[in-house]
ModelCIF file with pLDDT and N, C-alpha, C, O atoms, coordinates in Angstrom:
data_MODEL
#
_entry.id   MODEL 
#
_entity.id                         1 
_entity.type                       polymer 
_entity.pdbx_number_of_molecules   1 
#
_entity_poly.entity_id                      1 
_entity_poly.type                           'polypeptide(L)' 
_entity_poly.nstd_linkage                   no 
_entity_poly.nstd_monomer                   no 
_entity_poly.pdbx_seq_one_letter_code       
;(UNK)(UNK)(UNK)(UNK)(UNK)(UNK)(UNK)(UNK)(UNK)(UNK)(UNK)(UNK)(UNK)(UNK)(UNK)(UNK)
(UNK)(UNK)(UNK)(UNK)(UNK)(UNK)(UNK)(UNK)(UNK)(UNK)(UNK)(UNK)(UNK)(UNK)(UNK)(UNK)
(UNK)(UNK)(UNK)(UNK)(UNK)(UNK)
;
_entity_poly.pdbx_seq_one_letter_code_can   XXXXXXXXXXXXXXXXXXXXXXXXXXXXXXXXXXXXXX 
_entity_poly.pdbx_strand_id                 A 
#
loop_
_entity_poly_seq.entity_id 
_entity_poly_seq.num 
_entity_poly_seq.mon_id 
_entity_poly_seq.hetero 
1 1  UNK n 
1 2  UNK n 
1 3  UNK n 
1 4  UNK n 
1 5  UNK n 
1 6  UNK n 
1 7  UNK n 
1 8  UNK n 
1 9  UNK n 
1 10 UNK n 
1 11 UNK n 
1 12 UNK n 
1 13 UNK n 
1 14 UNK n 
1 15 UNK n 
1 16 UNK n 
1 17 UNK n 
1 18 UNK n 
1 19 UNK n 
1 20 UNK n 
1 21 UNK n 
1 22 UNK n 
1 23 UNK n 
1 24 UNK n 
1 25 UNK n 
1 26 UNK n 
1 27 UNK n 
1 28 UNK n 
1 29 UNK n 
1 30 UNK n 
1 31 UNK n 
1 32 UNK n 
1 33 UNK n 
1 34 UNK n 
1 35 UNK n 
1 36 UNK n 
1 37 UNK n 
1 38 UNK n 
#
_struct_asym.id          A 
_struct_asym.entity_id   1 
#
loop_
_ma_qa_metric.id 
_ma_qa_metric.mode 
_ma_qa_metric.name 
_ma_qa_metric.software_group_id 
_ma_qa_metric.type 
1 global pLDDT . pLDDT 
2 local  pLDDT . pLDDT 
#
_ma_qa_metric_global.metric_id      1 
_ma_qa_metric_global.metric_value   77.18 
_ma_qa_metric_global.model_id       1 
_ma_qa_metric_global.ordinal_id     1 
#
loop_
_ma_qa_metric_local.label_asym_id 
_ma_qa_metric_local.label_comp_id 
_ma_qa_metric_local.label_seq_id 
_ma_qa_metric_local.metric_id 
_ma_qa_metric_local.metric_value 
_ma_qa_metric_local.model_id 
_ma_qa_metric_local.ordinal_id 
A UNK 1  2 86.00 1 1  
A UNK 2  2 88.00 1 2  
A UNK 3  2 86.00 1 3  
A UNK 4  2 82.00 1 4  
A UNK 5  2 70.00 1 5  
A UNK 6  2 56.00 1 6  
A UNK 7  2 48.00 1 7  
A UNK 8  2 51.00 1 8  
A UNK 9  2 46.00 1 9  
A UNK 10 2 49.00 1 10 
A UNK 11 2 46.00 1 11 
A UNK 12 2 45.00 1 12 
A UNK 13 2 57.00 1 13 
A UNK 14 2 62.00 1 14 
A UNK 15 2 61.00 1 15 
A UNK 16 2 76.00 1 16 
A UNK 17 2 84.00 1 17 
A UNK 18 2 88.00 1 18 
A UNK 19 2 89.00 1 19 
A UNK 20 2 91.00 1 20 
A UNK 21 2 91.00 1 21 
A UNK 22 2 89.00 1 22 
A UNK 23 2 85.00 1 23 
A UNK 24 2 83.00 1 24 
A UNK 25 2 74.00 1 25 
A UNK 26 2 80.00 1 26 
A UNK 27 2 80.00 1 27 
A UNK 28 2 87.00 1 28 
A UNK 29 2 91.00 1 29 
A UNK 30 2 92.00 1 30 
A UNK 31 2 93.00 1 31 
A UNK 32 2 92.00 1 32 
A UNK 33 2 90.00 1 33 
A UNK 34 2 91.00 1 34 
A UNK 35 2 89.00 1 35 
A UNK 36 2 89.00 1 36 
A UNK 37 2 89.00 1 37 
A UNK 38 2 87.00 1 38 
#
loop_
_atom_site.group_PDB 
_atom_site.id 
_atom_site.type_symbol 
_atom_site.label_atom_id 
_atom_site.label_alt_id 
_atom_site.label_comp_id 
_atom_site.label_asym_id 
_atom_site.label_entity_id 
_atom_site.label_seq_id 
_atom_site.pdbx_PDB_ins_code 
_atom_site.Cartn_x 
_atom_site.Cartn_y 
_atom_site.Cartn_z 
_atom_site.occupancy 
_atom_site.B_iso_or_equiv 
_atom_site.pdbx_formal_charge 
_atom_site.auth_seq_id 
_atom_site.auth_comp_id 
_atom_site.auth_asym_id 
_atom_site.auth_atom_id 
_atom_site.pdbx_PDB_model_num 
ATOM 1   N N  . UNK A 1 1  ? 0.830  -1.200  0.000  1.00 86.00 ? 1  UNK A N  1 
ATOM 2   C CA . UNK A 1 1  ? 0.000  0.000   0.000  1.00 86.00 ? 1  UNK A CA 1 
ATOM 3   C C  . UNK A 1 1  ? 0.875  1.264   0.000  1.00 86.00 ? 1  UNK A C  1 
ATOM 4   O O  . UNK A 1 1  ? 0.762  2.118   0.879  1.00 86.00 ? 1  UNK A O  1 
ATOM 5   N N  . UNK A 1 2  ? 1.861  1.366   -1.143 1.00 88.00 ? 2  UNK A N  1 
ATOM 6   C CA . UNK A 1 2  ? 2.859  2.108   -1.146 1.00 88.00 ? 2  UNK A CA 1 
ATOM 7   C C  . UNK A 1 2  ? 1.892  3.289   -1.766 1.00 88.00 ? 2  UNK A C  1 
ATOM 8   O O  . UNK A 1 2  ? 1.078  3.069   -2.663 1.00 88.00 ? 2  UNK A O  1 
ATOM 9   N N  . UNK A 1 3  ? 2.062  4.321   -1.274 1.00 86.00 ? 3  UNK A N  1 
ATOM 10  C CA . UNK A 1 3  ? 0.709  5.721   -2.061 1.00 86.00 ? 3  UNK A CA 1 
ATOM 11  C C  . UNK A 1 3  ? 2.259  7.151   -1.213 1.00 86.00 ? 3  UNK A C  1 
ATOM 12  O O  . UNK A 1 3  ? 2.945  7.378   -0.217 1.00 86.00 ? 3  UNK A O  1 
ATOM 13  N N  . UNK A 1 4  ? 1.968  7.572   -2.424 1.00 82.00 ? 4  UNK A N  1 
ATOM 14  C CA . UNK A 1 4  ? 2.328  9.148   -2.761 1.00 82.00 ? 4  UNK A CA 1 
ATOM 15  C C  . UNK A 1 4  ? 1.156  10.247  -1.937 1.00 82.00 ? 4  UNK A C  1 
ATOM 16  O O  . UNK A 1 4  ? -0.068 10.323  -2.047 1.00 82.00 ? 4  UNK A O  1 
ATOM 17  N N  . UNK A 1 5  ? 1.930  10.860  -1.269 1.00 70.00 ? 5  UNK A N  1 
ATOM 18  C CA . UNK A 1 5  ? 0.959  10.960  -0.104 1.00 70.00 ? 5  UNK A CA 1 
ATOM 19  C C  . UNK A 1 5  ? 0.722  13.554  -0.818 1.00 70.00 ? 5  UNK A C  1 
ATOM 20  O O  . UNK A 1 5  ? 0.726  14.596  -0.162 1.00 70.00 ? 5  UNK A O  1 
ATOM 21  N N  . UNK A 1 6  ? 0.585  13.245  -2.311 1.00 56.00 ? 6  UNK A N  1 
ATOM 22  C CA . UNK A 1 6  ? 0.356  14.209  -3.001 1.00 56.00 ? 6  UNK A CA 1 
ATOM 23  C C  . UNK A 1 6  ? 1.524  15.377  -2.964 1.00 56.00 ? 6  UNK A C  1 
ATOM 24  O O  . UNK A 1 6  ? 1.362  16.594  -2.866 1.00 56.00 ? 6  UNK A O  1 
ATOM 25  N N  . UNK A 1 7  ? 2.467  14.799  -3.048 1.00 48.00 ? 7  UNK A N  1 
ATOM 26  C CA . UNK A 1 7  ? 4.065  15.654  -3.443 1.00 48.00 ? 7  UNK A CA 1 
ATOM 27  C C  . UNK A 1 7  ? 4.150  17.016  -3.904 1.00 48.00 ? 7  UNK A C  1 
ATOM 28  O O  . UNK A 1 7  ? 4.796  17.945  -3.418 1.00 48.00 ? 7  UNK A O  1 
ATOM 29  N N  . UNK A 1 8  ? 2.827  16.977  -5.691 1.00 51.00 ? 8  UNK A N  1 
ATOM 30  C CA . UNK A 1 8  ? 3.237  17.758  -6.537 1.00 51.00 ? 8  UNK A CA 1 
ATOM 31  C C  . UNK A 1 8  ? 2.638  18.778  -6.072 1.00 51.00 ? 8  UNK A C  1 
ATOM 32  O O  . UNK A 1 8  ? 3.309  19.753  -5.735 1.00 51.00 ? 8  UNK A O  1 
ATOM 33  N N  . UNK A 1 9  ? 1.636  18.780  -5.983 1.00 46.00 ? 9  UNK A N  1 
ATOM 34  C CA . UNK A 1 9  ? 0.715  19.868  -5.088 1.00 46.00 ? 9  UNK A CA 1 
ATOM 35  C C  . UNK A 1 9  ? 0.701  20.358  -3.323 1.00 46.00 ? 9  UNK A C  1 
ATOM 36  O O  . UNK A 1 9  ? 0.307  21.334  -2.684 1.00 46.00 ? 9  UNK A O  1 
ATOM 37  N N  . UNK A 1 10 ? 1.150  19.485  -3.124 1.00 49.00 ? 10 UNK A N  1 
ATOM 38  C CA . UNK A 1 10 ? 1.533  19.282  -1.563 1.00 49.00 ? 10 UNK A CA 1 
ATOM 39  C C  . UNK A 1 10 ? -0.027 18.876  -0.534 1.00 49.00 ? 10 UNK A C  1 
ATOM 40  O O  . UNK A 1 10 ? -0.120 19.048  0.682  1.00 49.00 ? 10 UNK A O  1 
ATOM 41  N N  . UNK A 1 11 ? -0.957 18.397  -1.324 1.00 46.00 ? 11 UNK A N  1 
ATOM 42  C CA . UNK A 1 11 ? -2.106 18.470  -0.391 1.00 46.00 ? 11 UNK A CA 1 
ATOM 43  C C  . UNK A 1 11 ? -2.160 16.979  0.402  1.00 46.00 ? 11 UNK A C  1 
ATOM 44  O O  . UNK A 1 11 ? -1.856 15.862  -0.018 1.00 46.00 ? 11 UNK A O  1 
ATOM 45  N N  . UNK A 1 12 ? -2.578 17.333  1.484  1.00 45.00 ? 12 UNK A N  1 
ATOM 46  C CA . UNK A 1 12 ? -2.313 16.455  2.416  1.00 45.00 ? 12 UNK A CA 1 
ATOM 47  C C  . UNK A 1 12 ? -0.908 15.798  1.998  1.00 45.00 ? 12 UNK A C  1 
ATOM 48  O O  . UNK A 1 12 ? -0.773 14.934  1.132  1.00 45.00 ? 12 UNK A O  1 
ATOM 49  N N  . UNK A 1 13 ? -0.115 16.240  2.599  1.00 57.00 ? 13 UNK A N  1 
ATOM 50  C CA . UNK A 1 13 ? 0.584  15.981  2.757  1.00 57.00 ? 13 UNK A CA 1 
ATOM 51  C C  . UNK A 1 13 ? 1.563  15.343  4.141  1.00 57.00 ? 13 UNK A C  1 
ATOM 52  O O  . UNK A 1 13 ? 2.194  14.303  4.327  1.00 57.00 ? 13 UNK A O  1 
ATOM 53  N N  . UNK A 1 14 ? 1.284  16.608  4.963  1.00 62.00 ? 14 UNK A N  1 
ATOM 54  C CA . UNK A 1 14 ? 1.405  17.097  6.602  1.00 62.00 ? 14 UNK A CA 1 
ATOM 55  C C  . UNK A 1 14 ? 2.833  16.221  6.858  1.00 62.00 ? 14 UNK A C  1 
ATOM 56  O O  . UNK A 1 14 ? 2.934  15.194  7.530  1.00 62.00 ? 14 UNK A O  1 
ATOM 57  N N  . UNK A 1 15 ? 3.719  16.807  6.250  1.00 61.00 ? 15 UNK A N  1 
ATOM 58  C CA . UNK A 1 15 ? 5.015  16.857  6.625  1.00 61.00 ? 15 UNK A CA 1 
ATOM 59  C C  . UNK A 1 15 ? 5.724  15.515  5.978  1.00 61.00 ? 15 UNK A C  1 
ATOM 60  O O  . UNK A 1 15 ? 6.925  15.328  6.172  1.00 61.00 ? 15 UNK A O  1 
ATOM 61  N N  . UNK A 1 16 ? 4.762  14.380  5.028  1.00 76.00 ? 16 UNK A N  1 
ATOM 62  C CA . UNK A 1 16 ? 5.875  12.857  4.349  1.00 76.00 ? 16 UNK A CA 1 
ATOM 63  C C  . UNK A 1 16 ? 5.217  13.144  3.130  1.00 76.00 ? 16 UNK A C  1 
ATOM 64  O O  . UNK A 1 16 ? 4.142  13.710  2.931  1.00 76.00 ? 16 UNK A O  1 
ATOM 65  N N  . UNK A 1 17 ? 6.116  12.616  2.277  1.00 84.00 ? 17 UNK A N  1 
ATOM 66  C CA . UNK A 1 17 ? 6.124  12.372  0.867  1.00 84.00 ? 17 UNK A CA 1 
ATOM 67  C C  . UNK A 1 17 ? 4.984  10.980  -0.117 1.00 84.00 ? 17 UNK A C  1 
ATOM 68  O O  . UNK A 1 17 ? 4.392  10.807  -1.183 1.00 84.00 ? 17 UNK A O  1 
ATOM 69  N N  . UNK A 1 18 ? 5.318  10.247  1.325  1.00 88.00 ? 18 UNK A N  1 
ATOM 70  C CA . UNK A 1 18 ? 4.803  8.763   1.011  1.00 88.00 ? 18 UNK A CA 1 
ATOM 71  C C  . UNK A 1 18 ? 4.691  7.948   2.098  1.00 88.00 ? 18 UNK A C  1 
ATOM 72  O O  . UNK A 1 18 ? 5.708  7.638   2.720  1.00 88.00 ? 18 UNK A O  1 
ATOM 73  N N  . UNK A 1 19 ? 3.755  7.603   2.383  1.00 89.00 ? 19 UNK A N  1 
ATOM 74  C CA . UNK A 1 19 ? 2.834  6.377   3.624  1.00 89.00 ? 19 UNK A CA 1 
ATOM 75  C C  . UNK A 1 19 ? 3.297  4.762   2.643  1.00 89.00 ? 19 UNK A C  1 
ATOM 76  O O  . UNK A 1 19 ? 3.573  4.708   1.444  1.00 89.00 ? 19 UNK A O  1 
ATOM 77  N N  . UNK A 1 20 ? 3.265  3.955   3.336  1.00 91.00 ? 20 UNK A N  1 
ATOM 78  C CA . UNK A 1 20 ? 3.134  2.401   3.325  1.00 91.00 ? 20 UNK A CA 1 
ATOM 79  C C  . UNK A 1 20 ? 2.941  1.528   4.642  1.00 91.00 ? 20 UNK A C  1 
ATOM 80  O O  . UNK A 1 20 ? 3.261  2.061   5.704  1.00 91.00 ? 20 UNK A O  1 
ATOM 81  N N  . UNK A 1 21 ? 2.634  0.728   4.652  1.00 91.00 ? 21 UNK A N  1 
ATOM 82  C CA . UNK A 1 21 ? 3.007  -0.420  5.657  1.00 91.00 ? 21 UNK A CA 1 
ATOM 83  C C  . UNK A 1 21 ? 3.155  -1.563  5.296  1.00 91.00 ? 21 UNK A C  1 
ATOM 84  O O  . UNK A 1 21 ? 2.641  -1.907  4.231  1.00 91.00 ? 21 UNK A O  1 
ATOM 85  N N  . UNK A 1 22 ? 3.990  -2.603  6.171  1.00 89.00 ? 22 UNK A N  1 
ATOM 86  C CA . UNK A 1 22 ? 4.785  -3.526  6.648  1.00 89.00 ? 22 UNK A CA 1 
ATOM 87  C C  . UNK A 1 22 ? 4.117  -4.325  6.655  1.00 89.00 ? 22 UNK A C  1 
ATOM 88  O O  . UNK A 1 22 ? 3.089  -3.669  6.491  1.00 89.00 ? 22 UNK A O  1 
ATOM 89  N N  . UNK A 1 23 ? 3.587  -5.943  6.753  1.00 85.00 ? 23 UNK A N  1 
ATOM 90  C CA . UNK A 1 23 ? 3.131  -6.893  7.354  1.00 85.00 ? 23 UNK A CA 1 
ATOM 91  C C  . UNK A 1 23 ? 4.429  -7.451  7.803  1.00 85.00 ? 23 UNK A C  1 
ATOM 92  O O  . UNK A 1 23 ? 5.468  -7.517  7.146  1.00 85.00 ? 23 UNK A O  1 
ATOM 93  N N  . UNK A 1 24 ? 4.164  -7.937  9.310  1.00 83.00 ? 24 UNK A N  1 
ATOM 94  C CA . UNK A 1 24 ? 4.950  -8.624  9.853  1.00 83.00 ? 24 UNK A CA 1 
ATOM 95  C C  . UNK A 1 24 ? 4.531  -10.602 10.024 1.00 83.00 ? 24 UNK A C  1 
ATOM 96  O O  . UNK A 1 24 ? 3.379  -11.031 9.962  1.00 83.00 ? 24 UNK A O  1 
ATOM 97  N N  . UNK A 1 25 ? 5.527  -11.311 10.192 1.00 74.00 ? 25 UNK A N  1 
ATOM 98  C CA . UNK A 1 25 ? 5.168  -12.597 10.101 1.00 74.00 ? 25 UNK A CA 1 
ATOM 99  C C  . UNK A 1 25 ? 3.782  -13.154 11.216 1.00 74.00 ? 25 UNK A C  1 
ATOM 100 O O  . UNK A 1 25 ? 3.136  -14.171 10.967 1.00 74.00 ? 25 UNK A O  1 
ATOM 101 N N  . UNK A 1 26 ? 3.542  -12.338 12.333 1.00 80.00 ? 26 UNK A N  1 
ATOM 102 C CA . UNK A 1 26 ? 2.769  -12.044 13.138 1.00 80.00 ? 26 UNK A CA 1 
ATOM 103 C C  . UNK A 1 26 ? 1.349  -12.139 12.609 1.00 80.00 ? 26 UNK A C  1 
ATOM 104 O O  . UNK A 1 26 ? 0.372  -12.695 13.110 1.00 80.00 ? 26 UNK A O  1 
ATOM 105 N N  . UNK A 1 27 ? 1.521  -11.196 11.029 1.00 80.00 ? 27 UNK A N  1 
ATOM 106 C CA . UNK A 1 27 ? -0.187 -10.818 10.851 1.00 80.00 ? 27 UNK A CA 1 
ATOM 107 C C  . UNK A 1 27 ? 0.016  -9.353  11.274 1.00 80.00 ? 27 UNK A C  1 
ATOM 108 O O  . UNK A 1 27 ? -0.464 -8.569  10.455 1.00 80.00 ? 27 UNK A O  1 
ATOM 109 N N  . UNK A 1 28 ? 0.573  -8.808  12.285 1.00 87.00 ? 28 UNK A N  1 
ATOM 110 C CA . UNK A 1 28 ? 0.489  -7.268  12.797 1.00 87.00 ? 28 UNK A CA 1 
ATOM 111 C C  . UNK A 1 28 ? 0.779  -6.219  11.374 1.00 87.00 ? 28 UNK A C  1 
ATOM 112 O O  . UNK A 1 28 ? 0.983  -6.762  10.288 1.00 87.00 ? 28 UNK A O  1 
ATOM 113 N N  . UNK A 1 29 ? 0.777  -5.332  11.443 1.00 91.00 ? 29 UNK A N  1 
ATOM 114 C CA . UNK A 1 29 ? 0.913  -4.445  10.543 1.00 91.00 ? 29 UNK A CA 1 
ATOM 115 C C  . UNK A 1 29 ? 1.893  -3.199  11.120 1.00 91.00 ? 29 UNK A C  1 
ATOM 116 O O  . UNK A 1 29 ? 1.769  -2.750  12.259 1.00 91.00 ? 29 UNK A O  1 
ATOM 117 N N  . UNK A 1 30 ? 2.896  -2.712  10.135 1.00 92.00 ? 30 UNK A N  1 
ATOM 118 C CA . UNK A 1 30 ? 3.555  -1.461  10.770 1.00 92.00 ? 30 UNK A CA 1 
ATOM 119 C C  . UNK A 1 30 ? 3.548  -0.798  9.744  1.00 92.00 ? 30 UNK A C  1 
ATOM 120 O O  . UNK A 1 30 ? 3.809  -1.219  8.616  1.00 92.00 ? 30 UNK A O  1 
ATOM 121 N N  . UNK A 1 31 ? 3.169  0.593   10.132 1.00 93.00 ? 31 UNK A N  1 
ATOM 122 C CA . UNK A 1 31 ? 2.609  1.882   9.149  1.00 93.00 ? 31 UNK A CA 1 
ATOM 123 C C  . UNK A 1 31 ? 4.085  2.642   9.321  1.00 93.00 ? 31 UNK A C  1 
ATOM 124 O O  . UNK A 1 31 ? 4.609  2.798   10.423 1.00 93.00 ? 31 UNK A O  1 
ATOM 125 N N  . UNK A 1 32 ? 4.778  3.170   7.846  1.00 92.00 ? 32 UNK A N  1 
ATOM 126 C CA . UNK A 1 32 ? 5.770  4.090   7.766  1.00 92.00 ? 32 UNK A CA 1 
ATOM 127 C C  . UNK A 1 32 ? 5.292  5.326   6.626  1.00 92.00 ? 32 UNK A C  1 
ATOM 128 O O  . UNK A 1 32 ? 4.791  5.225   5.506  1.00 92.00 ? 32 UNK A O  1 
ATOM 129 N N  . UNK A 1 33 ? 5.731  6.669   7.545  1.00 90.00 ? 33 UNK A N  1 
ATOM 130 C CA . UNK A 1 33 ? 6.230  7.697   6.648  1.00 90.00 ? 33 UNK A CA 1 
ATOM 131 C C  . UNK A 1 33 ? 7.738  8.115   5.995  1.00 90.00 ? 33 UNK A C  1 
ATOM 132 O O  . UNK A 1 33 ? 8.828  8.117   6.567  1.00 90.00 ? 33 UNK A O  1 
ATOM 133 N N  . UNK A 1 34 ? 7.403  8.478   4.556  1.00 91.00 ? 34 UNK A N  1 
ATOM 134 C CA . UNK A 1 34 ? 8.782  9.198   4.236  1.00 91.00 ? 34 UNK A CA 1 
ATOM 135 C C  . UNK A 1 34 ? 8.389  10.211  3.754  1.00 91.00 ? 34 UNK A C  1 
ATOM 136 O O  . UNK A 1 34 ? 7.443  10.421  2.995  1.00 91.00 ? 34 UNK A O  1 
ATOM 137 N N  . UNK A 1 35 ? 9.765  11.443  4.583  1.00 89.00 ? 35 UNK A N  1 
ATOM 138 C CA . UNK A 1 35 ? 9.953  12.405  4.086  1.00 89.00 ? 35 UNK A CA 1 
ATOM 139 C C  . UNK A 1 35 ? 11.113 12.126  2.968  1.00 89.00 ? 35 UNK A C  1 
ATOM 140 O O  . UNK A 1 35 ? 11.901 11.227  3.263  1.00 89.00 ? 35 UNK A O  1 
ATOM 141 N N  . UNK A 1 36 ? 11.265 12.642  1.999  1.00 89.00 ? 36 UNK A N  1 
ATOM 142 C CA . UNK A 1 36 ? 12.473 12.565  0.765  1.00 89.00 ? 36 UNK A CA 1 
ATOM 143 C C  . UNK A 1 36 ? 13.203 13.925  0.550  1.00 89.00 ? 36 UNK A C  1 
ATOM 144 O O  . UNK A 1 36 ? 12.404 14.859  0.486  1.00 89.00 ? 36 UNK A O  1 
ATOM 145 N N  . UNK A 1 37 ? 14.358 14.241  0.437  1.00 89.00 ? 37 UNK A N  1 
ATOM 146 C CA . UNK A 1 37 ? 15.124 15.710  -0.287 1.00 89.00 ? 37 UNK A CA 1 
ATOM 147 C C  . UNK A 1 37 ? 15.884 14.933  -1.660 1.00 89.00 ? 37 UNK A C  1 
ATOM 148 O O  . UNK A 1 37 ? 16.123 13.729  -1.764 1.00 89.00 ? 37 UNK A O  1 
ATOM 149 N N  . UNK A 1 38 ? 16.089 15.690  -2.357 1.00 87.00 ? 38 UNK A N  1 
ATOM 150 C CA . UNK A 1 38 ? 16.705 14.966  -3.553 1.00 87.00 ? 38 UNK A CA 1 
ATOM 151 C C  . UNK A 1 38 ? 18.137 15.493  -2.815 1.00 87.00 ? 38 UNK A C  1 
ATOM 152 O O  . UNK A 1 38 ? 19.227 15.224  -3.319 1.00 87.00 ? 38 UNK A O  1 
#
C-alpha cells in the first residue's frame, strides 16, 4: 500500500512524501512515513 501521499501539489501531505506499511510474520501491521530531499 505504497501511495504518494500528493508531493506535486503538496495536499495532504502534513510533513511525508509517502505512507506504506509492513506486514509482519505475526499478521500485525507497521505503518511508515517518508519524508524525501533529492
Amino acid at each position: 500500500r505504497i501511495t504518494p501521499a500528493g508531493h506535486k501539489d503538496k495536499a495532504l501531505e502534513y510533513g511525508k512524501d509517502v505512507w506504506m506499511r509492513y506486514p509482519l510474520p505475526t499478521q500485525h501491521v507497521l505503518y511508515f512515513g517518508i519524508q524525501a530531499k533529492r
